[in-house]
Protein backbone atom coordinates (compact mmCIF):
# COMPACT_ATOMS: atom_id res chain seq x y z
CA UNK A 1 0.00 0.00 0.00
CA UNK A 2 1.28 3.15 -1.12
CA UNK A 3 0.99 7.02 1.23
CA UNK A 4 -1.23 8.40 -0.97
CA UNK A 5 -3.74 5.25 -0.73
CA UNK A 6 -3.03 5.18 3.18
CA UNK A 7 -3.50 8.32 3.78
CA UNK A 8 -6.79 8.41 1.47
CA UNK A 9 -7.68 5.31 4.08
CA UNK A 10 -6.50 7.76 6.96
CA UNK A 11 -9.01 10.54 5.69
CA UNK A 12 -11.79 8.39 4.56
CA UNK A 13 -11.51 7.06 8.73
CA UNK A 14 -11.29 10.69 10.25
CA UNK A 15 -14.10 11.64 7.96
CA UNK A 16 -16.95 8.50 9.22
CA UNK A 17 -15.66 8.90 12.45
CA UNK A 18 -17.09 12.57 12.43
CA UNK A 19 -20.38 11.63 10.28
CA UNK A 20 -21.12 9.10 12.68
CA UNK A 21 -20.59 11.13 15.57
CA UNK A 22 -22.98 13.96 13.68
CA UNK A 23 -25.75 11.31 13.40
CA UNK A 24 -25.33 10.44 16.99
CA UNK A 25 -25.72 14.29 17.61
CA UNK A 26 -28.94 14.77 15.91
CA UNK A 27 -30.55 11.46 17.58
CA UNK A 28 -29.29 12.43 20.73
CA UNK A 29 -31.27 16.01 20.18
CA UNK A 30 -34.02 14.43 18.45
CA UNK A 31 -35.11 11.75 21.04
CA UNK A 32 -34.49 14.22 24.09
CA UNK A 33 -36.69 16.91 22.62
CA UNK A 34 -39.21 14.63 22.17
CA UNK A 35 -39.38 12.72 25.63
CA UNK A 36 -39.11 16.65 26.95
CA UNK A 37 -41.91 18.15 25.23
CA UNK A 38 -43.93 14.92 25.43
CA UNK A 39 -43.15 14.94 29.56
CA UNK A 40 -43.93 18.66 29.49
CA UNK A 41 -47.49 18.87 27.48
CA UNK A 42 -48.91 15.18 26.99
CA UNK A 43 -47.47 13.27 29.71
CA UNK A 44 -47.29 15.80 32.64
CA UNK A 45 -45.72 14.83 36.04
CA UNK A 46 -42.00 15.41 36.95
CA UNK A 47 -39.49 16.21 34.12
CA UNK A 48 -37.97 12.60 34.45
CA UNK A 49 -36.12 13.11 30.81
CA UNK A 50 -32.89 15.04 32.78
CA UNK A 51 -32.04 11.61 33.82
CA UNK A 52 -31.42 10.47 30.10
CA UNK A 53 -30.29 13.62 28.81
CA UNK A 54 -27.80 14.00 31.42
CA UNK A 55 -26.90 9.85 31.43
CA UNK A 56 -26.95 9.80 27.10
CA UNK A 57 -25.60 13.15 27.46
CA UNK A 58 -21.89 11.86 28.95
CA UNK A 59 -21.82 9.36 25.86
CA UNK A 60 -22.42 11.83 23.26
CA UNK A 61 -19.44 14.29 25.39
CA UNK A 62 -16.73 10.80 25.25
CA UNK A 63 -18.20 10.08 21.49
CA UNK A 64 -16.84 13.61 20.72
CA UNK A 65 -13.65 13.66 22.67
CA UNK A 66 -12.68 10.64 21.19
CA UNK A 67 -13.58 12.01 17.69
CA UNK A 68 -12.15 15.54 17.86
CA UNK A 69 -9.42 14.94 20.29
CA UNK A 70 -8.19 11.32 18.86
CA UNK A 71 -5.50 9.85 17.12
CA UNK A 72 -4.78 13.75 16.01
CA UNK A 73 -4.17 15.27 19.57
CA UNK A 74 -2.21 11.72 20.51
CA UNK A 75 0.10 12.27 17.32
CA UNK A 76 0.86 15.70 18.30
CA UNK A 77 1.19 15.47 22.46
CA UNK A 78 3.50 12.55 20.99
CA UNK A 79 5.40 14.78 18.68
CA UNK A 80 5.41 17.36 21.43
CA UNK A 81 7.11 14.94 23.58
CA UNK A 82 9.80 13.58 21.22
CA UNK A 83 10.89 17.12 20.94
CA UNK A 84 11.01 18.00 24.12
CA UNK A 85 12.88 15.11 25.36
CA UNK A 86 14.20 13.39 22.17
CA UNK A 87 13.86 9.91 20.64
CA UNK A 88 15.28 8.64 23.93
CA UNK A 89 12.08 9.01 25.66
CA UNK A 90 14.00 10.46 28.33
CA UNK A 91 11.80 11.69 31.20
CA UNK A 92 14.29 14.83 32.46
């Protein structure tokens, strides 16, 4: 494999990776404005829908840490380390 087809592979990756974390996004909104304005004009009672929003809501926050923040900010804090303390992986 040549590093114009891996990093083709390396793009096409980054880019579903953010698509699928989009799609998670707009469920995530979807389903907990629903069970919100259903609780709030149909259903009635207490607003029991903070418990998902705040539970589904810590899944979508890691989903987009792990997207935005990835393999990109490892490579770099990586980089960032090898120049600071060389290729010896010295810790002083």
């Amino acid at each position: 494999m040549d590093n114009n087809e891996r990093a083709y592979q390396e793009a096409a990756k980054a880019v579903k990776e953010r698509r699928d974390f989009y799609q998670h996004l707009v469920v995530y909104v979807a389903v907990c404005t629903f069970l919100s304005v259903m609780t709030l004009f149909v259903w009635g009672g207490k607003f029991w829908p903070v418990f998902v929003i705040f539970g589904w809501g810590i899944g979508v926050a890691s989903h987009a840490v792990s997207t935005f923040l990835g393999k990109e900010w490892e490579r770099k804090k990586i980089n960032e380390y090898l120049d600071k303390h060389g290729d010896k992986g010295e810790d002083n």
